[in-house]
N, C-alpha and C. Protein backbone atom coordinates (compact mmCIF):
# COMPACT_ATOMS: atom_id res chain seq x y z
N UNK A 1 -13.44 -15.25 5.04
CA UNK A 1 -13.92 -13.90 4.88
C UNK A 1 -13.58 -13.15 6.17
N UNK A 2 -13.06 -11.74 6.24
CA UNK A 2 -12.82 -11.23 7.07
C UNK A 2 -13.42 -10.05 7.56
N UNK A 3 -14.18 -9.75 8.42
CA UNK A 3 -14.82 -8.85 8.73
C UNK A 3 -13.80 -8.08 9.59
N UNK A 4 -13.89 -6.74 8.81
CA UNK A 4 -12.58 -5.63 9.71
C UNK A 4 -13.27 -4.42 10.66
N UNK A 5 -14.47 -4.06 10.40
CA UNK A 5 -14.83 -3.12 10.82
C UNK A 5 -16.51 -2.61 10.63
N UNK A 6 -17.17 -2.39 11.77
CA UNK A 6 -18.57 -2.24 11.47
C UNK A 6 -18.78 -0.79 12.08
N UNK A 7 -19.82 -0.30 11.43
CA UNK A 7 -20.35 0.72 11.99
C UNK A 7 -21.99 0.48 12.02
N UNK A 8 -22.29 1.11 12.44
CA UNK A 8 -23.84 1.36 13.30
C UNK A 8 -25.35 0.41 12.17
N UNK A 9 -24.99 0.58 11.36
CA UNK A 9 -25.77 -0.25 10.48
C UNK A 9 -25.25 -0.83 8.98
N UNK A 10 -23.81 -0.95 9.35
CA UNK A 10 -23.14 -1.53 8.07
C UNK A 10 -21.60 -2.28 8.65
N UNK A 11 -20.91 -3.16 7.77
CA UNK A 11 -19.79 -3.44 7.99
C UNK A 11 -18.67 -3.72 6.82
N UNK A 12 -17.32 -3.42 7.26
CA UNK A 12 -16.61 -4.04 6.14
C UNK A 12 -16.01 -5.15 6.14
N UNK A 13 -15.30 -5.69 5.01
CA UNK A 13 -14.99 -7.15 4.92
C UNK A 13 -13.92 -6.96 3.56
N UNK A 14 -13.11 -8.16 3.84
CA UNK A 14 -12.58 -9.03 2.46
C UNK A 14 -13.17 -9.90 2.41
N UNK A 15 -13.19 -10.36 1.01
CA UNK A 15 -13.59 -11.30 0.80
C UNK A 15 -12.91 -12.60 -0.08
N UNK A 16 -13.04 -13.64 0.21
CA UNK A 16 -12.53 -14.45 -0.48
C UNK A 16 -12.83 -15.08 -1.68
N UNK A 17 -11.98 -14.36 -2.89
CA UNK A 17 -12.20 -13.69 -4.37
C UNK A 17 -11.04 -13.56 -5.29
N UNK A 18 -11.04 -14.62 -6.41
CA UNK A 18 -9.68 -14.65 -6.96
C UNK A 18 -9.96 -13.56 -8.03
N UNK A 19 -10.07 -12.33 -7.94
CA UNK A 19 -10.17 -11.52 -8.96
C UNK A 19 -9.33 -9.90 -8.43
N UNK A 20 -8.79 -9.22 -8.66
CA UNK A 20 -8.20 -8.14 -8.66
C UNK A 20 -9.47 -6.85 -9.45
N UNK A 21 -9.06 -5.51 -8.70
CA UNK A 21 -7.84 -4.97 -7.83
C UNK A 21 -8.08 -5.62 -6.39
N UNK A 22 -7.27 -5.45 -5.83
CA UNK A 22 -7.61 -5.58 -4.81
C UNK A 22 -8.21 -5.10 -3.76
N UNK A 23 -9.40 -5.30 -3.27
CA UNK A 23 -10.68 -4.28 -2.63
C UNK A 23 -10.97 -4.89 -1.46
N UNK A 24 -12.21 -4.25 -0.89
CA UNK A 24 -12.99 -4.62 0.32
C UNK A 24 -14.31 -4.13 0.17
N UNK A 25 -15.31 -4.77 0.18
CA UNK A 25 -16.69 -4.69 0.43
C UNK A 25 -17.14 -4.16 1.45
N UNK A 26 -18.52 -3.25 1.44
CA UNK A 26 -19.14 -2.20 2.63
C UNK A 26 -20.09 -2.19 2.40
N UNK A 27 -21.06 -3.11 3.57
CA UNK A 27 -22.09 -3.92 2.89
C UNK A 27 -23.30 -3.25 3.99
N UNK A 28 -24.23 -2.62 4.01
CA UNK A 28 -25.47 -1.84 4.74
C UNK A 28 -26.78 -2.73 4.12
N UNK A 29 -27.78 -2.52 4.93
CA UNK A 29 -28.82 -3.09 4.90
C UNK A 29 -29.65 -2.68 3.51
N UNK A 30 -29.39 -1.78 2.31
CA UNK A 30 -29.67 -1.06 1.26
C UNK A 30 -28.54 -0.66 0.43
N UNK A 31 -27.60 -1.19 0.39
CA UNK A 31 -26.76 -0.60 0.09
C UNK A 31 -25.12 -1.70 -0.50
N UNK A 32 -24.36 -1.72 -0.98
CA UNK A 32 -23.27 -2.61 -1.30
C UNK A 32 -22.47 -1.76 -2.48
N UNK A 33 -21.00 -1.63 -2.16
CA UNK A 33 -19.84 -1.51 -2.67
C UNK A 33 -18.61 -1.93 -2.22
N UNK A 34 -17.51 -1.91 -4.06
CA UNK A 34 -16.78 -2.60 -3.32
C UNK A 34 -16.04 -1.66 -3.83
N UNK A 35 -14.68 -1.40 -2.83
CA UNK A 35 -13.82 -0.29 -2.62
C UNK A 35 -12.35 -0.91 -3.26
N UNK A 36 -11.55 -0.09 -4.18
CA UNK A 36 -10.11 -0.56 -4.13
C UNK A 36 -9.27 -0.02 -3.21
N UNK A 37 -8.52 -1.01 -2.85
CA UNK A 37 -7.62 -1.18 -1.51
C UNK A 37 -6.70 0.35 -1.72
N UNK A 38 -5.86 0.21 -2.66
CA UNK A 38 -4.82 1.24 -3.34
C UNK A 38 -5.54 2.70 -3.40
N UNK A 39 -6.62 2.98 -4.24
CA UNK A 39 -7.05 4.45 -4.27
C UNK A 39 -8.24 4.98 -3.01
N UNK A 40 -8.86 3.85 -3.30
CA UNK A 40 -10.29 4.54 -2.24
C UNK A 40 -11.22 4.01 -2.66
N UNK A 41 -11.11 3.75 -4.35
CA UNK A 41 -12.00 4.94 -4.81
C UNK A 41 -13.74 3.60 -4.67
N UNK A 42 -14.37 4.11 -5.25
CA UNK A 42 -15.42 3.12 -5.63
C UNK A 42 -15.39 2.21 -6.54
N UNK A 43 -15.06 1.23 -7.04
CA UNK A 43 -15.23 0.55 -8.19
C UNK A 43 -16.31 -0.14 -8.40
N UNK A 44 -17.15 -0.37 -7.39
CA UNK A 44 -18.47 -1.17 -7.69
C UNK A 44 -19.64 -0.66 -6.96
N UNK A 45 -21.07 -0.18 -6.92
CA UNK A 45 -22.06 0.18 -6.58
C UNK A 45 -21.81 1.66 -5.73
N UNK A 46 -22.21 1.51 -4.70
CA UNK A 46 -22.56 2.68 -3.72
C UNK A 46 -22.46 2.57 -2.09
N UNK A 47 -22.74 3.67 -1.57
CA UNK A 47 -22.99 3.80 -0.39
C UNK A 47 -22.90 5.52 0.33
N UNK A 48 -23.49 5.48 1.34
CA UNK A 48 -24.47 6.42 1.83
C UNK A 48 -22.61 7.53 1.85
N UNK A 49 -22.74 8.82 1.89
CA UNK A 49 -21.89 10.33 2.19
C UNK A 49 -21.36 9.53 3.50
N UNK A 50 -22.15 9.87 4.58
CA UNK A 50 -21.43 9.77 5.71
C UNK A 50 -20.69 7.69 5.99
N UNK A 51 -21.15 7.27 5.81
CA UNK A 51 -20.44 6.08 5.44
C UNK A 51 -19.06 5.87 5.07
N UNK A 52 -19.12 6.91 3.81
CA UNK A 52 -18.21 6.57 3.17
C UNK A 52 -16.87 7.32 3.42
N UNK A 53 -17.45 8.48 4.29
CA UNK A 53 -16.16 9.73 5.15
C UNK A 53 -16.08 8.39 5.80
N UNK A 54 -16.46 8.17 6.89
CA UNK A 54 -15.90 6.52 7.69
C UNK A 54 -15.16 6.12 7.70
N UNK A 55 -15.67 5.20 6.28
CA UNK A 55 -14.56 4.16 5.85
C UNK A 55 -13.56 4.36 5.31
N UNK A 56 -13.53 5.64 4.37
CA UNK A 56 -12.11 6.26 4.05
C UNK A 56 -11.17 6.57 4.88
N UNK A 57 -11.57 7.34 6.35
CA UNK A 57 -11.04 8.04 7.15
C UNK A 57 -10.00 6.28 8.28
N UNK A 58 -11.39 5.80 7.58
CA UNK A 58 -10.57 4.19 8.90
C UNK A 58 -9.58 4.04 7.37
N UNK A 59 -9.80 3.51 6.16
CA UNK A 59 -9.45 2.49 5.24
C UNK A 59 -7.61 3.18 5.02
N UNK A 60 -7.82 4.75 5.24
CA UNK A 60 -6.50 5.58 4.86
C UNK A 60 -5.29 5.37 6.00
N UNK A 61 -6.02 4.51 7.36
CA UNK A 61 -4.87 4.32 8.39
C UNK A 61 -4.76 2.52 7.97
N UNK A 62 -5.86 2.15 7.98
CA UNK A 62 -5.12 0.46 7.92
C UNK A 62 -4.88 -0.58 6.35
N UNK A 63 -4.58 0.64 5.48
CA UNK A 63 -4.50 -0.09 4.08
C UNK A 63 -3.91 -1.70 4.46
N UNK A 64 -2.51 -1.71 5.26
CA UNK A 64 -2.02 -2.62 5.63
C UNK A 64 -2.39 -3.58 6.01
N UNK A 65 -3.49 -3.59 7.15
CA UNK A 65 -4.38 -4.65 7.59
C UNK A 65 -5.22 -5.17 6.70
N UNK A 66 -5.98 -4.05 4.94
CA UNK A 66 -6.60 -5.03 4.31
C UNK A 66 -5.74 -5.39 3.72
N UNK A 67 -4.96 -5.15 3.35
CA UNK A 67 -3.88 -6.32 2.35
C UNK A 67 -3.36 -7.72 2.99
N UNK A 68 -3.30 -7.49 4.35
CA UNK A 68 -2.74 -8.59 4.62
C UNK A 68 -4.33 -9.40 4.94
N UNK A 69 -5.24 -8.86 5.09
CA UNK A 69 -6.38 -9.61 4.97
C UNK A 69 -6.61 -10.43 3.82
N UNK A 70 -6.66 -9.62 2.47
CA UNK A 70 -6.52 -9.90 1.59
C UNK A 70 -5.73 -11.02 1.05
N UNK A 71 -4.74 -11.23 1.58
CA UNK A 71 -3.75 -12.39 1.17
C UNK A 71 -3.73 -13.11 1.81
N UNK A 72 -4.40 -13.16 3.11
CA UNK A 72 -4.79 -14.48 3.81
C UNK A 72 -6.22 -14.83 3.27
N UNK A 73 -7.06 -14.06 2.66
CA UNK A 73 -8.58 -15.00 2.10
C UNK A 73 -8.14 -15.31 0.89
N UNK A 74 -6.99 -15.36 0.49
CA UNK A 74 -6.44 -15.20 -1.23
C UNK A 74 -4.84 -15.46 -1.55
N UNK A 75 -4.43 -16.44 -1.16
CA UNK A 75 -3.21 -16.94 -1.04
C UNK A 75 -2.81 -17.17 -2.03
N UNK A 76 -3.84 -17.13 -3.35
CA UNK A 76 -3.05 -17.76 -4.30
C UNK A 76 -2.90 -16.26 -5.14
N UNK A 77 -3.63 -15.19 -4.84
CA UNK A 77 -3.39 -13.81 -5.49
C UNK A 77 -3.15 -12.78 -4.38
N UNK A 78 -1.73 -12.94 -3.73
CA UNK A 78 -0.95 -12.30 -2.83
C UNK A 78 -0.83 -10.69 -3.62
N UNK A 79 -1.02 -9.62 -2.89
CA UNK A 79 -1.23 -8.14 -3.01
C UNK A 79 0.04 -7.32 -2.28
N UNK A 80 0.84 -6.44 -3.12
CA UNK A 80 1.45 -5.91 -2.59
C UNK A 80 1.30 -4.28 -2.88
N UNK A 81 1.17 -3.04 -1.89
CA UNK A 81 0.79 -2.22 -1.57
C UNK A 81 1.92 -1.21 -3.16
N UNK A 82 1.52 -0.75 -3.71
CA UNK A 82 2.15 -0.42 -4.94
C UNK A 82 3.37 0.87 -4.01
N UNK A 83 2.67 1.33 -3.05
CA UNK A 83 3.77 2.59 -2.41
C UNK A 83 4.99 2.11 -1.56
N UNK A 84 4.33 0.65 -1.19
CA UNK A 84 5.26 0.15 -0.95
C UNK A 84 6.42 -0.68 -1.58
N UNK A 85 6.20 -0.88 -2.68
CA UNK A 85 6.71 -1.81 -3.60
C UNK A 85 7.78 -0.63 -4.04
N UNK A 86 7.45 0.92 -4.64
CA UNK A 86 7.64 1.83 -4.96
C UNK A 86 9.26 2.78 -4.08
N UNK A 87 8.97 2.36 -2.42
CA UNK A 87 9.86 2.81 -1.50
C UNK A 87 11.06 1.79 -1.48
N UNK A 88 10.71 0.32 -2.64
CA UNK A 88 11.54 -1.03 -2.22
C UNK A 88 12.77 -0.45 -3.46
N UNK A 89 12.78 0.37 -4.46
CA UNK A 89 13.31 0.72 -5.30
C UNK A 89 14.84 1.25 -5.05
């Protein structure tokens, strides 16, 4: 499991999880969602407004770092960045 980034009363992570899309968890003391890697967006529960400016604002510079997170907790369901796959054309 990889913990990438914390803020003041929460942190994020991959996790090691053979299931797709491929996401990251943002886990607060009240609080748990899990984010897809590719859009942003929410796909599972919640978390607080300002949190979530945060983690977007970090998640929109290091997509790269969770993917390759991602495929090191998950070797056997390796993730490739669709914009990038897209520029391989």
């Amino acid at each position: 499991m990889g913990k990438l980034l914390a803020g003041p009363n929460w942190f994020l992570e991959v996790r090691i999880r053979k299931h797709f899309p491929c996401h990251f968890h943002v886990i607060g003391k009240d609080f748990e969602a899990q984010v897809d890697v590719e859009t942003l967006e929410i796909i599972v529960g919640d978390m607080p407004r300002a949190v979530e400016k945060d983690v977007r604002a970090w998640a929109e510079k290091n997509r790269q770092t969770m993917v390759a997170e991602w495929n090191r907790c998950n070797p056997a369901h390796q993730y490739t960045l669709r914009a990038q796959e897209d520029s391989n054309d």
